[in-house]
Protein backbone atom coordinates (compact mmCIF):
# COMPACT_ATOMS: atom_id res chain seq x y z
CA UNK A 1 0.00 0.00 0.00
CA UNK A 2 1.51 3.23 -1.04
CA UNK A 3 2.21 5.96 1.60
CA UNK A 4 0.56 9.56 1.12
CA UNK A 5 2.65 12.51 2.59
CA UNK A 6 0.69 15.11 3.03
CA UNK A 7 1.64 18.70 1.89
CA UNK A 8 2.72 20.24 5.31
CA UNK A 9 5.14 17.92 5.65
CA UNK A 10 7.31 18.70 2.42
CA UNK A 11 6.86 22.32 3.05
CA UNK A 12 9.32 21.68 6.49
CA UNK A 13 11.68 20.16 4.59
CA UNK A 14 14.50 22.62 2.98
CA UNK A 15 15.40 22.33 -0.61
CA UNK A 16 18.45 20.75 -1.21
CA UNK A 17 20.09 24.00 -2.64
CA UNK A 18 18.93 25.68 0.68
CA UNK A 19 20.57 23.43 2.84
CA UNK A 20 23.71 23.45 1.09
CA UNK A 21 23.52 27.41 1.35
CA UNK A 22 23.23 27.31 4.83
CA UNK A 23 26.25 24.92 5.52
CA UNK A 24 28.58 27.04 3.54
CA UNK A 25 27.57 30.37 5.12
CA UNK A 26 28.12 29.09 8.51
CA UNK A 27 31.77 27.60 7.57
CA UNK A 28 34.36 30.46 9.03
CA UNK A 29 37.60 29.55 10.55
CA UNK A 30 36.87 30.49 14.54
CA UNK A 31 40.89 30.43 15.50
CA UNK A 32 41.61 33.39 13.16
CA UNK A 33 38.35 35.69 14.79
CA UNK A 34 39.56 34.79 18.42
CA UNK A 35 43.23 35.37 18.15
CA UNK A 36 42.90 38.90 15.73
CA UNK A 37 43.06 41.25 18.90
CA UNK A 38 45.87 39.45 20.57
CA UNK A 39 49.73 39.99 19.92
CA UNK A 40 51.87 37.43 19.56
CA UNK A 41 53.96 36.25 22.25
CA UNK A 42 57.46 36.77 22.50
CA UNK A 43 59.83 33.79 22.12
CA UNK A 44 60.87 33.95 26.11
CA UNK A 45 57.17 33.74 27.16
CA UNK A 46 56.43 30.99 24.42
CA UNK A 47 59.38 28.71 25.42
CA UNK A 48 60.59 29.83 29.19
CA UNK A 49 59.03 26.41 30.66
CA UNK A 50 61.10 24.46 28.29
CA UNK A 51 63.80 26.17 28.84
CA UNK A 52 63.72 25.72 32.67
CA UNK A 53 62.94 21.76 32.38
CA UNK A 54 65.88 21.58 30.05
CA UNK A 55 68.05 23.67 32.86
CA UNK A 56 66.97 21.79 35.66
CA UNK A 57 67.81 18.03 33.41
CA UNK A 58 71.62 19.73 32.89
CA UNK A 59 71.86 20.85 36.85
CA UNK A 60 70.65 17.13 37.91
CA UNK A 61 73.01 15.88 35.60
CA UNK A 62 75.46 17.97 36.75
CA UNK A 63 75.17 17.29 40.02
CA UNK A 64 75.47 14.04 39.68
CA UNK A 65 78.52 14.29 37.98
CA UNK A 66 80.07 16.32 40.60
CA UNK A 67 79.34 14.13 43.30
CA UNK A 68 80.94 10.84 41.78
């Protein structure tokens, strides 16, 4: 037995062309819009924590060395 849909229902349903529409207006890249105001760090404040664990490894070692 075939199914009737009535008319309300295919008037909630988007056309194809309108649902492709939508998904390509909504497509922005979000990192660009949230980092525009900020300055860049400088390369101390990016990399001071690596540096330290990298200073703290050569003192151990050193250490170490010493005390043989």
């Amino acid at each position: 037995m075939p199914v009737k849909i009535r008319e309300t229902a295919w008037s909630v349903v988007p056309a194809p062309a309108a649902a492709i529409e939508n998904v390509t207006a909504v497509n922005t890249s979000p990192g660009l819009f949230l980092s525009a105001g900020m300055e860049s760090q400088s390369w101390w404040a990016a990399n001071k924590y690596v540096l330290a664990a990298v200073s703290i490894v050569g003192i151990v070692i050193a250490v170490i060395a010493w005390m043989r």
